[in-house]
Every structure is written in C-alpha cells, then in structure tokens.
Protein backbone atom coordinates (compact mmCIF):
# COMPACT_ATOMS: atom_id res chain seq x y z
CA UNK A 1 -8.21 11.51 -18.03
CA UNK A 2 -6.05 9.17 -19.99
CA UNK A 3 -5.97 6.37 -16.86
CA UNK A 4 -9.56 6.72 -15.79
CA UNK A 5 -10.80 6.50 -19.20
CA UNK A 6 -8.29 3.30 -19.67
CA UNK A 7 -9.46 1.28 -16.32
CA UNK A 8 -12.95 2.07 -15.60
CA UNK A 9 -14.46 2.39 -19.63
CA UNK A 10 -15.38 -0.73 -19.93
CA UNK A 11 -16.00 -1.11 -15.83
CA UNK A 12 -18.26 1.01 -14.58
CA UNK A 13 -19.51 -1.01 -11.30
CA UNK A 14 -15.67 -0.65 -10.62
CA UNK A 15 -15.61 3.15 -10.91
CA UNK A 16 -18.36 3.67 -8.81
CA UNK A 17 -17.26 0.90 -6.15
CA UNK A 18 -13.71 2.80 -5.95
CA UNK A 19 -15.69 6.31 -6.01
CA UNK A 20 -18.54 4.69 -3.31
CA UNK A 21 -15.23 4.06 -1.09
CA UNK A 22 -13.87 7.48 -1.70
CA UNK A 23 -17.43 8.55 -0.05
CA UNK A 24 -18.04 10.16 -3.32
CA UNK A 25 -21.84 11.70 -3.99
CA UNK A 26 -23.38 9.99 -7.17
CA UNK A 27 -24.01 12.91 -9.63
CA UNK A 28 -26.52 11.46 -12.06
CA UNK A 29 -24.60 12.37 -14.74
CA UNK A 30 -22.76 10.09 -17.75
CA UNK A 31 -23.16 6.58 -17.53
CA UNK A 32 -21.46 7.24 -13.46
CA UNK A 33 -20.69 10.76 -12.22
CA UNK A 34 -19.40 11.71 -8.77
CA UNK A 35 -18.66 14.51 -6.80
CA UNK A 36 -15.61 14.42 -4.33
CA UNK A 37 -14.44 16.62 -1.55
CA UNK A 38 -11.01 16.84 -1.93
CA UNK A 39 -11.07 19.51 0.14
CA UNK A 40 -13.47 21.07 2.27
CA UNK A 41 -14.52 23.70 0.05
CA UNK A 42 -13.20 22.54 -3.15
CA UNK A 43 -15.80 20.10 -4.81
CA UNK A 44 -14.50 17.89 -8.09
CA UNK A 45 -16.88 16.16 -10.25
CA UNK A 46 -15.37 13.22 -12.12
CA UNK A 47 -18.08 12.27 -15.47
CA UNK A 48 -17.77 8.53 -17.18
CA UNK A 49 -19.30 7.60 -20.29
CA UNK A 50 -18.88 4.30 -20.73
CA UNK A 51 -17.46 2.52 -24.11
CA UNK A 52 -19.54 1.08 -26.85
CA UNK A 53 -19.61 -0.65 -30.14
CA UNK A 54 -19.73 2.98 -31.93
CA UNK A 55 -17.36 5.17 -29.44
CA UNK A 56 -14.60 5.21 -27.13
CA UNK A 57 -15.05 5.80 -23.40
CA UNK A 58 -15.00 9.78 -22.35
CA UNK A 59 -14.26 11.48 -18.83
CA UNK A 60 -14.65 14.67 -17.78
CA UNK A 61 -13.50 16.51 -14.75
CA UNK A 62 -15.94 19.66 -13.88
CA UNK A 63 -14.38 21.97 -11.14
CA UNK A 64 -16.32 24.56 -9.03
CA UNK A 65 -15.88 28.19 -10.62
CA UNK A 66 -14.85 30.07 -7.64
CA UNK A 67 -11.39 27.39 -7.70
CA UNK A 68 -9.66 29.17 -10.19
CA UNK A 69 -9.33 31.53 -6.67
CA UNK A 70 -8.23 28.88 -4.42
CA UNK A 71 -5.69 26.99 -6.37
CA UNK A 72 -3.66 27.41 -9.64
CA UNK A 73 -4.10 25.29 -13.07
CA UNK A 74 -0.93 23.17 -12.03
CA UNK A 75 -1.99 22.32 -8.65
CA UNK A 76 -5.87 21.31 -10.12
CA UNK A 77 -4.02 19.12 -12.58
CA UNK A 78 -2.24 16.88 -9.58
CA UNK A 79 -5.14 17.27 -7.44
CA UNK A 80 -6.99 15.45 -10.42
CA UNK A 81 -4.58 13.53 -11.39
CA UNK A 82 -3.70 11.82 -7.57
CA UNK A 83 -7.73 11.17 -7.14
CA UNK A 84 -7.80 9.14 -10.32
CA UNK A 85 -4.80 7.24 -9.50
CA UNK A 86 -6.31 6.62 -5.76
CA UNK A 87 -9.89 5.49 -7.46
CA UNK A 88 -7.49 2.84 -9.72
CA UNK A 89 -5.82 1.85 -6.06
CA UNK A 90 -8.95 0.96 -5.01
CA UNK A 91 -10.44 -0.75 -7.65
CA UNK A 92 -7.69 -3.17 -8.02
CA UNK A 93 -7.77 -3.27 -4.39
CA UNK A 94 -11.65 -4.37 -4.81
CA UNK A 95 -10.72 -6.65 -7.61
CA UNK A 96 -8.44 -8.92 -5.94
C-alpha cells in the first residue's frame, strides 16, 4: 500500500483518472474508493484517504470473503500489488 499511498495521497483526481481507465466502479468510500475485476469473479476494492495537515494518507485493500477459496495469501499480495503498480502506469501515463 506503500506506492499507492506515496503517488496518489496528495492526488486524488489522479487515482481515480488511472482507476476510471482501469474501468474501475467508484465505491463511495474514503476520499476515492474503487472496485476492480481482476478477475471475473474475484472483486478488489482499493480505499484512499487522502493526506492532510493533521494525518498521513491511508489505503486499504478489501477482498471478497469467499477469495481466501480461490487464491492463496501470496498470490492476493501480487495480484494487489501488480494493480497498484498498473494504476501508477497510468497516471504518469495521464500526467505527461
């Protein structure tokens, strides 16, 4: 959550550009929240709250329950993991 928080915490317009292009569902939840099919049945919610004067920007990534079935910890790590890097990808992508 390291890179997401790092790149899109003080840019949320980019997050949800990158996410928009991703054909990611707005959420309503955080400052931006998505949901992405990575898979067909295996929905990932990425959370952004945004940085302030008072606190640091926070991400979290909420998983379906029934995923734990589908796929192991490791492999929900780099599925994670390669969606945030592809969001960065496109925001600088945007950005230039």
């Amino acid at each position: 959550m390291d890179p997401l928080k790092k790149v899109f915490g003080q840019n949320i317009a980019a997050f949800s550009a990158a996410a928009t292009r991703l054909s990611a569902e707005p959420v309503g939840l955080g400052d931006a929240g998505f949901e992405f099919k990575v898979f067909p049945k295996v929905p990932l919610r990425l959370i952004l709250h945004a940085a302030d004067e008072e606190f640091p920007a926070e991400a979290t990534i909420l998983f379906d329950r029934s995923i734990g079935r589908m796929l192991s910890p490791e492999d929900l790590a780099w599925m994670a993991g390669m969606l945030v890097y592809r969001l960065i990808a496109f925001s600088r992508e945007i950005g230039s």
